[in-house]
N, C-alpha and C. Protein backbone atom coordinates (compact mmCIF):
# COMPACT_ATOMS: atom_id res chain seq x y z
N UNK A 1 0.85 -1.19 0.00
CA UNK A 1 0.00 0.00 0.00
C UNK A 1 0.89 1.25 0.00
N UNK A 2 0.29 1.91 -1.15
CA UNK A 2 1.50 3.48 -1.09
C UNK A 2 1.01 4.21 -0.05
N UNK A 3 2.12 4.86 -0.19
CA UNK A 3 2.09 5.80 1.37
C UNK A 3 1.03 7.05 1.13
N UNK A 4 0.60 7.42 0.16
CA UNK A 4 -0.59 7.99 0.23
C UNK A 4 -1.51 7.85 0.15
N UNK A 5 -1.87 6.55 -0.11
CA UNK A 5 -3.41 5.86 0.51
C UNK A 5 -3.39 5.65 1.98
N UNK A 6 -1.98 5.41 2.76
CA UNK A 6 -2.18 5.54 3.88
C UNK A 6 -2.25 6.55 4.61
N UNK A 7 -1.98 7.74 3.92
CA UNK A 7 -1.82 9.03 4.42
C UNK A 7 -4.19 9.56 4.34
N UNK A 8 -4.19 9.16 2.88
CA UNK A 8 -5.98 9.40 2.69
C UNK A 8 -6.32 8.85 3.71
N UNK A 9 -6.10 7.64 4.08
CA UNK A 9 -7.29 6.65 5.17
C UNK A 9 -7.20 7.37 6.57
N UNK A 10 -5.85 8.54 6.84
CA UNK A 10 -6.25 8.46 7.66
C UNK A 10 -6.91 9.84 7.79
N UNK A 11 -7.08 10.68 7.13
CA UNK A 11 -7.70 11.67 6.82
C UNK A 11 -9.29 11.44 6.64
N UNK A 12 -9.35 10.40 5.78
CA UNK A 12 -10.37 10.10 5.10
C UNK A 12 -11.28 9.59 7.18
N UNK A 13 -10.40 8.41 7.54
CA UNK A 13 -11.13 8.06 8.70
C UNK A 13 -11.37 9.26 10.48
N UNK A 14 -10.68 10.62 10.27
CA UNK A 14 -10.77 11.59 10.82
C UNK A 14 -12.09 12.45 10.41
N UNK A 15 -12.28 12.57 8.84
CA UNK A 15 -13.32 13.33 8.50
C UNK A 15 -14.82 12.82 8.97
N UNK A 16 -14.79 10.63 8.55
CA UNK A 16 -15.73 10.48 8.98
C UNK A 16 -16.37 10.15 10.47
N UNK A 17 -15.26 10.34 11.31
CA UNK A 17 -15.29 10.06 13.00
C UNK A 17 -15.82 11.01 13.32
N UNK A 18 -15.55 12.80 12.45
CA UNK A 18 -16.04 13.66 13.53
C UNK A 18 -16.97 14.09 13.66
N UNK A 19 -17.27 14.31 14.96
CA UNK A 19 -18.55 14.50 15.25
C UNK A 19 -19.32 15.57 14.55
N UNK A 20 -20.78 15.24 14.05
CA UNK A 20 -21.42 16.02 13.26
C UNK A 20 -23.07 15.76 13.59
N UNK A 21 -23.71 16.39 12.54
CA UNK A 21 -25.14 16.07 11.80
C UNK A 21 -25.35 14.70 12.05
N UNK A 22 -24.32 13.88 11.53
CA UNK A 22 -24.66 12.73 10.84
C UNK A 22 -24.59 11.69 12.16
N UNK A 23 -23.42 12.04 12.82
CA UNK A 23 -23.15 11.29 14.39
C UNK A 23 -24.49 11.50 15.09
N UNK A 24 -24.98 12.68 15.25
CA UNK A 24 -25.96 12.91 16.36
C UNK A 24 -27.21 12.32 15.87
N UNK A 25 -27.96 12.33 14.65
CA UNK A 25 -28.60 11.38 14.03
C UNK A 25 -28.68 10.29 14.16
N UNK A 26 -27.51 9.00 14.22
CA UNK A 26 -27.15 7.89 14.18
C UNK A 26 -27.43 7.73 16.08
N UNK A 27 -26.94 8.60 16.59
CA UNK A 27 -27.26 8.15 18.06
C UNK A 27 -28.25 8.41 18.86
N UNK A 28 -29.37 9.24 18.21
CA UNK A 28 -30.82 9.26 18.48
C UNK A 28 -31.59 8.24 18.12
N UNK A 29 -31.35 8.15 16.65
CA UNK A 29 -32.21 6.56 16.24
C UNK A 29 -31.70 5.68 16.83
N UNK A 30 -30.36 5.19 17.07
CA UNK A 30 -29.94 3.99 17.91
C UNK A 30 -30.52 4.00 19.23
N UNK A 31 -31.01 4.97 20.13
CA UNK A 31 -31.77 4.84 21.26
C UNK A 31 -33.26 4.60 21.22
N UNK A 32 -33.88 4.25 19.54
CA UNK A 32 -34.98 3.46 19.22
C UNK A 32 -34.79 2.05 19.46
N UNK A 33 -33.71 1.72 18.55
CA UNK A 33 -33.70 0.12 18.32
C UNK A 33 -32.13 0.07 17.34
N UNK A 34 -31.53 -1.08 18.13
CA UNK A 34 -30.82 -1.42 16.80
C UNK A 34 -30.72 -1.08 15.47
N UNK A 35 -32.11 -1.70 15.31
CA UNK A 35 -32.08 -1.83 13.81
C UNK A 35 -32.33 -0.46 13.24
N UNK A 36 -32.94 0.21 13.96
CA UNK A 36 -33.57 1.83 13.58
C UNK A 36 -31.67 2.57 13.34
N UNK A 37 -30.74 2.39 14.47
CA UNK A 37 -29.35 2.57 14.31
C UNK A 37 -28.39 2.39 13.21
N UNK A 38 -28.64 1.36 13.15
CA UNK A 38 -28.03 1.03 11.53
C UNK A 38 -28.79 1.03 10.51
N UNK A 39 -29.88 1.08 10.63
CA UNK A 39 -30.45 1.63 9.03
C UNK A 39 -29.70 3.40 8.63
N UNK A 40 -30.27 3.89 10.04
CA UNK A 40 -29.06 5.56 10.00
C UNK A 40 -28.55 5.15 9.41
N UNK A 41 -27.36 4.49 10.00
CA UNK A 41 -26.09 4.76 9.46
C UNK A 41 -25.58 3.77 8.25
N UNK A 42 -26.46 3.76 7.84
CA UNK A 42 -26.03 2.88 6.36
C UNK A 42 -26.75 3.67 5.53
N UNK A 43 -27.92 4.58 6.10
CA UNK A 43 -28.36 5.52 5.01
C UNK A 43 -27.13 6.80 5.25
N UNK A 44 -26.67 6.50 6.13
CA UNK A 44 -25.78 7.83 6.33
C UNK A 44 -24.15 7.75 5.12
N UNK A 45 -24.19 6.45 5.17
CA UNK A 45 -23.03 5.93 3.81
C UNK A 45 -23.76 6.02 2.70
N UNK A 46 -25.04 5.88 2.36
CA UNK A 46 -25.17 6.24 1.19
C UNK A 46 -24.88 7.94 0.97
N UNK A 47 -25.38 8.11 2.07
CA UNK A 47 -25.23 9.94 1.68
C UNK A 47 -23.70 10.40 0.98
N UNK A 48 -22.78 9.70 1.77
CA UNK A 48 -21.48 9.65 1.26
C UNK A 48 -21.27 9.17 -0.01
N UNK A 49 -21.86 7.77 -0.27
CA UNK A 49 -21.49 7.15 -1.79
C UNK A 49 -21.88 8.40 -2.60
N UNK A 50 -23.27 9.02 -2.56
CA UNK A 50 -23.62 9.96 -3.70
C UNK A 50 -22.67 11.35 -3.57
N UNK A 51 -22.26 11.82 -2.86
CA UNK A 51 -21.66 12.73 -2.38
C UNK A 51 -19.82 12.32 -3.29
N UNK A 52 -19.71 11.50 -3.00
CA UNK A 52 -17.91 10.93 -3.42
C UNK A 52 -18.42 10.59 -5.04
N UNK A 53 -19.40 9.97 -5.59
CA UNK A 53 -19.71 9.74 -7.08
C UNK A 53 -20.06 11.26 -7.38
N UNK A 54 -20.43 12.21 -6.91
CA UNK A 54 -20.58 13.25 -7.67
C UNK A 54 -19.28 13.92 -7.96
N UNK A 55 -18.36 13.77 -6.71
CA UNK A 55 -16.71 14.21 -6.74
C UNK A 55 -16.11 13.74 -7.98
N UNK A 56 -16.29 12.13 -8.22
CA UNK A 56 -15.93 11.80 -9.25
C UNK A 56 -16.22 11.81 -10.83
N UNK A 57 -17.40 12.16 -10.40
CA UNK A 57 -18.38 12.47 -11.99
C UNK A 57 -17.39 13.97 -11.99
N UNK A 58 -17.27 15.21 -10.98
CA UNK A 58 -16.55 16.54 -11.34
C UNK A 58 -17.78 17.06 -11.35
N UNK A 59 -19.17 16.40 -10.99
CA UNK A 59 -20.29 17.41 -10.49
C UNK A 59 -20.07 18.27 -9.66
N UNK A 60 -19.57 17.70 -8.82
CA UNK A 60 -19.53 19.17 -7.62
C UNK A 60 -19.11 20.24 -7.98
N UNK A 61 -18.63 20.35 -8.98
CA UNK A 61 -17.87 21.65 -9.38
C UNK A 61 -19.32 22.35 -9.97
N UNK A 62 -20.50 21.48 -10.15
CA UNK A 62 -21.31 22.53 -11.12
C UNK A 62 -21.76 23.33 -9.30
N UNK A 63 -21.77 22.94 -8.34
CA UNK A 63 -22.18 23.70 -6.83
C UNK A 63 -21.22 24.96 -6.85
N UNK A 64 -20.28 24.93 -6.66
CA UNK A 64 -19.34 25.56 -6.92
C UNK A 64 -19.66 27.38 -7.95
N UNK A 65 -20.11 26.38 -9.37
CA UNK A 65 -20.16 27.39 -10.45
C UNK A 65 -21.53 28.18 -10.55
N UNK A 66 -22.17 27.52 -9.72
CA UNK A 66 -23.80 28.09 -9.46
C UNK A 66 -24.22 28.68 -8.12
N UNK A 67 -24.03 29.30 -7.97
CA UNK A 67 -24.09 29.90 -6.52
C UNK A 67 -25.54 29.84 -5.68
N UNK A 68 -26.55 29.90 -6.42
CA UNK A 68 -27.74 29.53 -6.66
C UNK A 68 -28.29 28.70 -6.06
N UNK A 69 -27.81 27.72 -7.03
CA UNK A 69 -27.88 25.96 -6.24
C UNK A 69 -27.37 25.81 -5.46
N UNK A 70 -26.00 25.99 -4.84
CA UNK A 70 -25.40 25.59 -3.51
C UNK A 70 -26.31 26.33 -2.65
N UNK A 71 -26.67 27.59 -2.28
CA UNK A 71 -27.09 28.23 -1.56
C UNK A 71 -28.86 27.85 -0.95
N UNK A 72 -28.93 27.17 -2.61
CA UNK A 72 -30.18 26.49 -2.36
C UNK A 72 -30.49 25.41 -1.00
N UNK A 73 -29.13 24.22 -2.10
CA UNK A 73 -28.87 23.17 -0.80
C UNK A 73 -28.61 23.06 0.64
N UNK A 74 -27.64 24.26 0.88
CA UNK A 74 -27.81 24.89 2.18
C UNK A 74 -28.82 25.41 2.94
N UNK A 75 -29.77 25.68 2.18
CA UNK A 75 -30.89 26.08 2.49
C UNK A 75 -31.81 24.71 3.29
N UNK A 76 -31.62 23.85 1.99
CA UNK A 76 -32.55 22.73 2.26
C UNK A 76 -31.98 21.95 3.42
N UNK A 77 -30.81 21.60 3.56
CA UNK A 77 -29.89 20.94 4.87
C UNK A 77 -29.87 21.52 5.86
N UNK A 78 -29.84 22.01 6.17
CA UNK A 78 -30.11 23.55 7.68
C UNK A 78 -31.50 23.20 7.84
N UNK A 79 -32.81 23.31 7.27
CA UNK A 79 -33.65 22.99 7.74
C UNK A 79 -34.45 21.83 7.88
N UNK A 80 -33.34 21.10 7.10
CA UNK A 80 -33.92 19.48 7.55
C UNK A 80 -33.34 19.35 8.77
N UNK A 81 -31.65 19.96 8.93
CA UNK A 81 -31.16 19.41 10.27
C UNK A 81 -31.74 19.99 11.44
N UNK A 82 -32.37 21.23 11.34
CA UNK A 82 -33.30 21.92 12.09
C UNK A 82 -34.47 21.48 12.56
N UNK A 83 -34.73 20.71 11.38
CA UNK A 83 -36.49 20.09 11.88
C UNK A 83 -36.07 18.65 12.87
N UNK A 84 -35.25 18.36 12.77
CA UNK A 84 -34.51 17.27 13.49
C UNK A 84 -34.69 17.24 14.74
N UNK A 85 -33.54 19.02 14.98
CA UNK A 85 -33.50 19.24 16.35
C UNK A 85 -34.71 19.34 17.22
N UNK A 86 -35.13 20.34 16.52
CA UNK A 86 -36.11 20.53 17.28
C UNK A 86 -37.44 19.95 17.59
N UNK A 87 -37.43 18.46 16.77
CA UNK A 87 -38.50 17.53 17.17
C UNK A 87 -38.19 16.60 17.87
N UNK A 88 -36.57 16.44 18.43
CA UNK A 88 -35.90 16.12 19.29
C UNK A 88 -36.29 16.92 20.88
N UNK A 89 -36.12 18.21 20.78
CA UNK A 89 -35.86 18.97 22.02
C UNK A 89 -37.38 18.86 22.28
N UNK A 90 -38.65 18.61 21.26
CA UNK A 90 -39.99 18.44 21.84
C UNK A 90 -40.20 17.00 22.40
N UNK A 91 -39.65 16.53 21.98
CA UNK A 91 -40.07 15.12 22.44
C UNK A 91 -39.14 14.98 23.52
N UNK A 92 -37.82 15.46 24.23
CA UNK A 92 -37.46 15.25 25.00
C UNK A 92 -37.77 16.22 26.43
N UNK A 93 -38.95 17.39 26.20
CA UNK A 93 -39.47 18.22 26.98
C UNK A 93 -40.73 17.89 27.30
N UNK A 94 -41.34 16.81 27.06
CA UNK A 94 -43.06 16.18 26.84
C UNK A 94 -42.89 15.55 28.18
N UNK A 95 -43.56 15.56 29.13
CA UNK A 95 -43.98 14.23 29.99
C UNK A 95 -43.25 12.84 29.79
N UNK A 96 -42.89 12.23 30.52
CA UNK A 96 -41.74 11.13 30.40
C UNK A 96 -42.98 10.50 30.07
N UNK A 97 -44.36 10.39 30.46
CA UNK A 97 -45.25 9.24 29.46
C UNK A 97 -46.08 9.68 28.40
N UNK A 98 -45.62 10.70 27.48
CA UNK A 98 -45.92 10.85 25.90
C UNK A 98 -44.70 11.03 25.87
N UNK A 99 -43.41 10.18 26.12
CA UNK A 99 -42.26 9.90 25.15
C UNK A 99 -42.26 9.34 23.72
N UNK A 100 -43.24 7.88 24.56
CA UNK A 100 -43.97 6.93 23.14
C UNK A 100 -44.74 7.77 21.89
N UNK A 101 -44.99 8.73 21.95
CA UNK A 101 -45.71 9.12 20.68
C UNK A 101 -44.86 8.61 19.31
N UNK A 102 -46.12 8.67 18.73
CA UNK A 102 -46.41 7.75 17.10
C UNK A 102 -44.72 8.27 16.51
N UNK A 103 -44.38 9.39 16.74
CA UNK A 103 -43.57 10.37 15.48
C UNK A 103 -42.11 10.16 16.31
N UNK A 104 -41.91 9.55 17.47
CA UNK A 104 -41.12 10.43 18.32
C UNK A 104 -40.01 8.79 18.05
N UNK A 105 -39.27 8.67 18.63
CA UNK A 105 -37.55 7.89 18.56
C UNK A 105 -38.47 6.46 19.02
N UNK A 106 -39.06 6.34 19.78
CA UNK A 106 -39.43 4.89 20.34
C UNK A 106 -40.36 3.87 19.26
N UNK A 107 -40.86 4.54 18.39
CA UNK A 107 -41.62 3.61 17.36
C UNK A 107 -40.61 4.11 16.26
N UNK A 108 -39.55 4.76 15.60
CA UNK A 108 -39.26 4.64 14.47
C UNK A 108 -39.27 3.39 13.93
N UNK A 109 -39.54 4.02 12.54
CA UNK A 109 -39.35 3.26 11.18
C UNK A 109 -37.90 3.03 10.73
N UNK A 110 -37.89 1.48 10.46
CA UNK A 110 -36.27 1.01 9.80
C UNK A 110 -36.42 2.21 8.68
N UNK A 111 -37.94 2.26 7.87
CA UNK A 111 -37.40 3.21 6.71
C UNK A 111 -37.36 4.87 6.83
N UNK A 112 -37.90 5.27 8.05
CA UNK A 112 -37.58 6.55 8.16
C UNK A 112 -36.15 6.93 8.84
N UNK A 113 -35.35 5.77 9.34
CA UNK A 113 -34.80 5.67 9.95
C UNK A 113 -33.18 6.07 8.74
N UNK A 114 -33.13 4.84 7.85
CA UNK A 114 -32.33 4.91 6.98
C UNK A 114 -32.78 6.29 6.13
N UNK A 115 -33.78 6.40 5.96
CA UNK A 115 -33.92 8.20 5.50
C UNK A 115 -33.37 9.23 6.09
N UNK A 116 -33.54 9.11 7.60
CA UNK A 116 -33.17 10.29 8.10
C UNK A 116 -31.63 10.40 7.60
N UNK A 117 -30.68 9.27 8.02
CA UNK A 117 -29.41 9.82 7.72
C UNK A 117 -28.98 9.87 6.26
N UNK A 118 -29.88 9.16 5.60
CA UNK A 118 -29.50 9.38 4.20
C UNK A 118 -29.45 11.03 4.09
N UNK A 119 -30.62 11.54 4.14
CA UNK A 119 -31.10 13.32 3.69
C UNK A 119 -29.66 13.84 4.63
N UNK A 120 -29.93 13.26 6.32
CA UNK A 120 -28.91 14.62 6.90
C UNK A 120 -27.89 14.22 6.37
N UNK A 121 -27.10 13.45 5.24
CA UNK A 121 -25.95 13.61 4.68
C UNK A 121 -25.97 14.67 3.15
N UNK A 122 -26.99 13.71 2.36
CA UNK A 122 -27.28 14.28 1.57
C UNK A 122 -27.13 15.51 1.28
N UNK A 123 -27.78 15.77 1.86
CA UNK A 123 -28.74 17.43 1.83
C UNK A 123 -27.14 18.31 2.45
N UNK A 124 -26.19 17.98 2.65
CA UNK A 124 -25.22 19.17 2.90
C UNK A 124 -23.93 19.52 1.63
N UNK A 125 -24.08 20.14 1.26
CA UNK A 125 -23.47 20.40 -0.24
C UNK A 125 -22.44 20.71 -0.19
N UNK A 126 -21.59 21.09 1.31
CA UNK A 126 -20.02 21.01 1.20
C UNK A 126 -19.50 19.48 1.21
N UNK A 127 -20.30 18.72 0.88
CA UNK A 127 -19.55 17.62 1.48
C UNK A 127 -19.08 17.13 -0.18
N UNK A 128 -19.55 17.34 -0.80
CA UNK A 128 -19.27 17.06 -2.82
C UNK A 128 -18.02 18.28 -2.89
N UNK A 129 -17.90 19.31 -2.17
CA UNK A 129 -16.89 20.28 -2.58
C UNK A 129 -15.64 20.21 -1.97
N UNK A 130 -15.69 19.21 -0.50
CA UNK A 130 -14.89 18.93 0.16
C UNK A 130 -13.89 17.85 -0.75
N UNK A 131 -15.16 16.58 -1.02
CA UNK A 131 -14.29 15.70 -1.69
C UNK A 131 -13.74 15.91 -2.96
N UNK A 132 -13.99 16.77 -3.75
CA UNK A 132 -13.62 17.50 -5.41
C UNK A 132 -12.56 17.95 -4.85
N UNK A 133 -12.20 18.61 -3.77
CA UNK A 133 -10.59 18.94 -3.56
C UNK A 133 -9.82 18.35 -2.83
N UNK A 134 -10.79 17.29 -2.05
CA UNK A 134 -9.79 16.56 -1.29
C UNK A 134 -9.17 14.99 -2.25
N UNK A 135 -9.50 14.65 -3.22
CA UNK A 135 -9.55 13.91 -3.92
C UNK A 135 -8.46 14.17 -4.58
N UNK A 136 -8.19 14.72 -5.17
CA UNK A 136 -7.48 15.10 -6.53
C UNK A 136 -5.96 15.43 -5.63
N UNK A 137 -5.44 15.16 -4.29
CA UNK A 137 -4.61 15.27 -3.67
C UNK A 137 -3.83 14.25 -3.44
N UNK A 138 -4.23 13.24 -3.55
CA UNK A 138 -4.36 11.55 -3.51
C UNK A 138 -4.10 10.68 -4.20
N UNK A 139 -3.99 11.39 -5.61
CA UNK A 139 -3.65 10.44 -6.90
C UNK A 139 -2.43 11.10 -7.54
N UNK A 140 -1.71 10.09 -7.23
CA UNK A 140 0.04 10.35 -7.57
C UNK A 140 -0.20 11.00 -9.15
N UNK A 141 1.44 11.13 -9.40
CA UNK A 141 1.23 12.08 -10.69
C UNK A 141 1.47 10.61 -11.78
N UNK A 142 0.80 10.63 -13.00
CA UNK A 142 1.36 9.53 -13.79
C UNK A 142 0.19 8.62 -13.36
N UNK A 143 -0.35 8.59 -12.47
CA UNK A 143 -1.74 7.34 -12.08
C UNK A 143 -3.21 7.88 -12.96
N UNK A 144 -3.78 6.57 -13.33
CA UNK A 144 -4.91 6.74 -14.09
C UNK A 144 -6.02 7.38 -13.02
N UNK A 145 -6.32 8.42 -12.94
CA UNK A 145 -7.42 9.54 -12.83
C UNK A 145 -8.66 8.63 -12.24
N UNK A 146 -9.29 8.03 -12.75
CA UNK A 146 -10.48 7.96 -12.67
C UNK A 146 -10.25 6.23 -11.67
N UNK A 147 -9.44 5.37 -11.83
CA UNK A 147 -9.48 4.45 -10.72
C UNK A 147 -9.26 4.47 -9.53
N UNK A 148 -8.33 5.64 -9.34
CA UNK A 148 -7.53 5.89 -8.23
C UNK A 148 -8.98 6.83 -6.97
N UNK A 149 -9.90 7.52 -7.84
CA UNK A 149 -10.57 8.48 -6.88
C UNK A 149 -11.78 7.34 -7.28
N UNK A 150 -12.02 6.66 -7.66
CA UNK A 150 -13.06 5.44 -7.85
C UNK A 150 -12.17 4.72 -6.28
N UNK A 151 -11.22 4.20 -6.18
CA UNK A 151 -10.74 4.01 -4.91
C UNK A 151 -10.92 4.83 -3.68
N UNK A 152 -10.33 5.70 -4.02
CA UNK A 152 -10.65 6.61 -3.17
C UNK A 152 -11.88 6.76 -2.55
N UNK A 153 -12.80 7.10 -3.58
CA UNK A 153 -14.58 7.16 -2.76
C UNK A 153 -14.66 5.71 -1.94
N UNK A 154 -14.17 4.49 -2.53
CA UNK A 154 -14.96 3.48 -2.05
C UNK A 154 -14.57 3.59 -0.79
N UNK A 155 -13.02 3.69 0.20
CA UNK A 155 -12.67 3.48 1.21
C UNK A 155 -13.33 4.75 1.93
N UNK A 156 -14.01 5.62 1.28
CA UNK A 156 -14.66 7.20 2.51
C UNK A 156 -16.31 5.81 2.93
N UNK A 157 -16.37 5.12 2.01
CA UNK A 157 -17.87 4.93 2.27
C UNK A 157 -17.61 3.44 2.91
N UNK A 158 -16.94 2.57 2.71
CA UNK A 158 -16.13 1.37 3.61
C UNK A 158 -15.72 2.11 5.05
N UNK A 159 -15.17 3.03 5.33
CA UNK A 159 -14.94 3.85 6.47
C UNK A 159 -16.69 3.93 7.46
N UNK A 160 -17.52 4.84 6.26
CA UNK A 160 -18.64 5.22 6.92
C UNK A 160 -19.50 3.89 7.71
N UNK A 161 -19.05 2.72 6.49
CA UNK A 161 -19.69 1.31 7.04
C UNK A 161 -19.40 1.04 8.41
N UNK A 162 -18.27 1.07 8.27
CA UNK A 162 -18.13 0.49 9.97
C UNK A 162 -18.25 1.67 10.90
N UNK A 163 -17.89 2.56 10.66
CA UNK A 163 -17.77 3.52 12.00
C UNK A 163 -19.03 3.73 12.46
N UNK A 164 -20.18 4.49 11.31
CA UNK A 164 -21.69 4.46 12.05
C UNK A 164 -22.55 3.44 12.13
N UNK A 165 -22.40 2.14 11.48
CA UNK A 165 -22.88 0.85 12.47
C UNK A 165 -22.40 0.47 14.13
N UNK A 166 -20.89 0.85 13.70
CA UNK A 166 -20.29 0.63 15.64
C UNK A 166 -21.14 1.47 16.27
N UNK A 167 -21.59 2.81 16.06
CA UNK A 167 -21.52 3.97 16.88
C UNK A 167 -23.04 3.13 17.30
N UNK A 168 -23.75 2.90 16.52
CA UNK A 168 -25.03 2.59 16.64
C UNK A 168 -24.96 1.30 17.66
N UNK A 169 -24.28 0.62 17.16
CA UNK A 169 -24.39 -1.21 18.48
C UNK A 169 -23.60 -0.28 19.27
N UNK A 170 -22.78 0.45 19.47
CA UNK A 170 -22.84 0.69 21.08
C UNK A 170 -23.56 1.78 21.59
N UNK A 171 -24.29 2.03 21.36
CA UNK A 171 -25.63 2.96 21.80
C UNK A 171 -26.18 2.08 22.00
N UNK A 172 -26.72 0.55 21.23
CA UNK A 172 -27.23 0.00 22.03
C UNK A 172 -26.90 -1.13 23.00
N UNK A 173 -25.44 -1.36 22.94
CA UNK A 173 -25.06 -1.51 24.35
C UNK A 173 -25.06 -1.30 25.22
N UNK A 174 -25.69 0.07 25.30
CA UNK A 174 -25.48 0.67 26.69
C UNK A 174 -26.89 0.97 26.59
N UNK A 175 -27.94 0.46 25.89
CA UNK A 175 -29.47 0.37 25.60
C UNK A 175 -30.26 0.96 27.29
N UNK A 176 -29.74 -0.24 28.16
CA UNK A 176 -30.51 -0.52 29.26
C UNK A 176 -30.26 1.09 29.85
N UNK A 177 -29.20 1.37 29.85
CA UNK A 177 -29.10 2.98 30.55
C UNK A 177 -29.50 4.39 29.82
N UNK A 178 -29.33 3.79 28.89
CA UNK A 178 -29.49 5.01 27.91
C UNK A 178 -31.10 5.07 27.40
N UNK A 179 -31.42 3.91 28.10
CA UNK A 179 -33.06 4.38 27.11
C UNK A 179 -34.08 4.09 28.77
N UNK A 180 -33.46 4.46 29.97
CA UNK A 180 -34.07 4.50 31.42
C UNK A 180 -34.62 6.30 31.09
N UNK A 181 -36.07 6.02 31.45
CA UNK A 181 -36.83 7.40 30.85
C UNK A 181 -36.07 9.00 31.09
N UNK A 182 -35.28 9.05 32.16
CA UNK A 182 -34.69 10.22 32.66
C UNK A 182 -33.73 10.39 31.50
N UNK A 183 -32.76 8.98 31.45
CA UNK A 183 -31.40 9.42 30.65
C UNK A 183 -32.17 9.49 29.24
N UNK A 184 -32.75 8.75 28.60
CA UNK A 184 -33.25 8.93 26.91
C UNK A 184 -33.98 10.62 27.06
N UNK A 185 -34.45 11.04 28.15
CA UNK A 185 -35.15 12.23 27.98
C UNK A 185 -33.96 13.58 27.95
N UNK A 186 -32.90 13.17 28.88
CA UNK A 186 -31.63 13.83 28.59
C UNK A 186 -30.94 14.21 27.04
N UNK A 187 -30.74 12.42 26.87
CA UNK A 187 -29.92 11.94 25.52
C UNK A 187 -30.93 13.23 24.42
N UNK A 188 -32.16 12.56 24.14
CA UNK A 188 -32.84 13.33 23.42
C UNK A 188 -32.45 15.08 23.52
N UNK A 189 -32.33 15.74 24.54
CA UNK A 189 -32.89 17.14 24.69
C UNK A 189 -31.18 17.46 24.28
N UNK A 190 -29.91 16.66 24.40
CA UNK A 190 -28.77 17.00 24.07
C UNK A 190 -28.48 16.88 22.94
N UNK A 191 -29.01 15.68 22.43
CA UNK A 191 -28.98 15.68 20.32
C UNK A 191 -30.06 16.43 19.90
N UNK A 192 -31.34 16.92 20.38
CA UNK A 192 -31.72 17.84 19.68
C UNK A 192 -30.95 19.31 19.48
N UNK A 193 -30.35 19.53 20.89
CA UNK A 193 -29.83 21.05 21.25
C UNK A 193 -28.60 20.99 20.14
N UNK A 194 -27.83 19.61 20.34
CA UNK A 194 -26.83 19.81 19.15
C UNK A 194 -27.61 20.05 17.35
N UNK A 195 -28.29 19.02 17.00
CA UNK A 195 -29.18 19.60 15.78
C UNK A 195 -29.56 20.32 15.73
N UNK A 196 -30.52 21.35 16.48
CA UNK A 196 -30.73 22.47 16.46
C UNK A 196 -29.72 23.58 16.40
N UNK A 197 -28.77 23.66 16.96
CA UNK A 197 -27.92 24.70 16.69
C UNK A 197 -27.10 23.83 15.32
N UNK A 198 -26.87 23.19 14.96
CA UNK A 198 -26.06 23.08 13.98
C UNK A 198 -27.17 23.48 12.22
N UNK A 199 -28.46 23.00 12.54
CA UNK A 199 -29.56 23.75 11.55
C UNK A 199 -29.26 25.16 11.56
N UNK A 200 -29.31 25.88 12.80
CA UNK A 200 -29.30 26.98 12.60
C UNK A 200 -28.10 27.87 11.85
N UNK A 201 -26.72 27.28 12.35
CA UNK A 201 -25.63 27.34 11.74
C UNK A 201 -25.77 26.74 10.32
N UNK A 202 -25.71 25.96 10.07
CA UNK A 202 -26.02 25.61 8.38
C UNK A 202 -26.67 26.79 7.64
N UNK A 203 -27.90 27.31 8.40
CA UNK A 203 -28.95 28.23 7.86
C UNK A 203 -28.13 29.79 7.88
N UNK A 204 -27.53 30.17 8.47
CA UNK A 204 -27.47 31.38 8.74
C UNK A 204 -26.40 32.05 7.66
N UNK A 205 -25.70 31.02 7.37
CA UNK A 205 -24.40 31.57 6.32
C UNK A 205 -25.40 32.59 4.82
N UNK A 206 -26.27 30.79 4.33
CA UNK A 206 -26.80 31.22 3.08
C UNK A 206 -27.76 32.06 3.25
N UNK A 207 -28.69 32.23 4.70
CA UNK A 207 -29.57 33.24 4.58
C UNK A 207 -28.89 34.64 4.94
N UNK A 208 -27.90 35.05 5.09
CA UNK A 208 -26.84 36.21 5.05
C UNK A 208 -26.40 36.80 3.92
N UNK A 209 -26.33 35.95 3.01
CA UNK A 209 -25.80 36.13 1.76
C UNK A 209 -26.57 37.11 0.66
């Protein structure tokens, strides 16, 4: 292995460890169920696969050249991650017995589940502009172009595989404590407060502009 694939992985496995959108997502649904956990976070790798295939298609550059559209997408990601939070911080401010409501973390859907993190990846449009320049750093000089960042994407989304499935089985490892009505009513009101301010931050750049 050349020394700059080992140099990407570990970049590549820093970008997807840190804490974000996508983390706090993955560890709300995991205090549903397992399975609600890793559907996240396998919708949360797809968000990445489309995100790293657009790097490689050289789409991202049309975000970039349209100011329009990016500003759009920012638009749309800020207030998905917004609507997040703050249906988080309601459901974790309700009476510890309307926790259970229909909408709220304890009945999710495997498929709203793998949605949610699909969109909160999706839906953030630096993440195609990140990899369009972080990509093209990576492929020695003299190497064929298009296999090397075809590599490249696969190990960001092989990365995402394991890291937000772990994050998820150990959320629910620690199930029995973490979902005792006080602490899930905590857990909740702290990943909403983080989604919520990070919606708002998402939101505030492009609505400034």
């Amino acid at each position: 292995m050349d020394a700059q694939l080992v140099a990407f992985i570990g970049v590549a496995a820093g970008m997807v460890a840190m804490p974000g959108a996508d983390f706090t997502v993955v560890v709300r649904n995991a205090l549903a169920s397992r399975r609600a956990g890793v559907a996240c976070a396998v919708g949360v790798a797809g968000g990445l696969l489309v995100h790293t295939a657009l790097a490689v298609a050289g789409l991202a550059a049309v975000l970039v050249a349209v100011p329009v559209l990016f500003r759009t997408l920012q638009i749309l990601g800020g207030a998905y991650v917004l609507y997040l939070g703050v249906r988080a911080v309601r459901s974790a401010l309700r009476p510890a017995l309307a926790v259970e409501d229909p909408q709220g973390p304890a009945t999710q859907g495997i498929g709203r589940s793998l949605r949610q993190g699909f969109l909160t990846n999706v839906l953030n449009p630096k993440a195609p502009v990140l990899f369009l320049s972080l990509l093209p750093q990576f492929v020695p000089d003299g190497a064929a172009v298009l296999p090397r960042t075809l590599l490249l994407a696969t190990i960001v989304v092989a990365l995402a595989l394991v890291w937000f499935p772990a994050v998820a089985l150990l959320v629910d490892r620690l199930g029995t404590w973490l979902r005792r009505p006080r602490t899930t009513r905590a857990v909740e009101g702290v990943t909403g407060g983080a989604l919520t301010a990070l919606g708002v931050t998402l939101l505030a750049e492009p609505l400034a502009q």
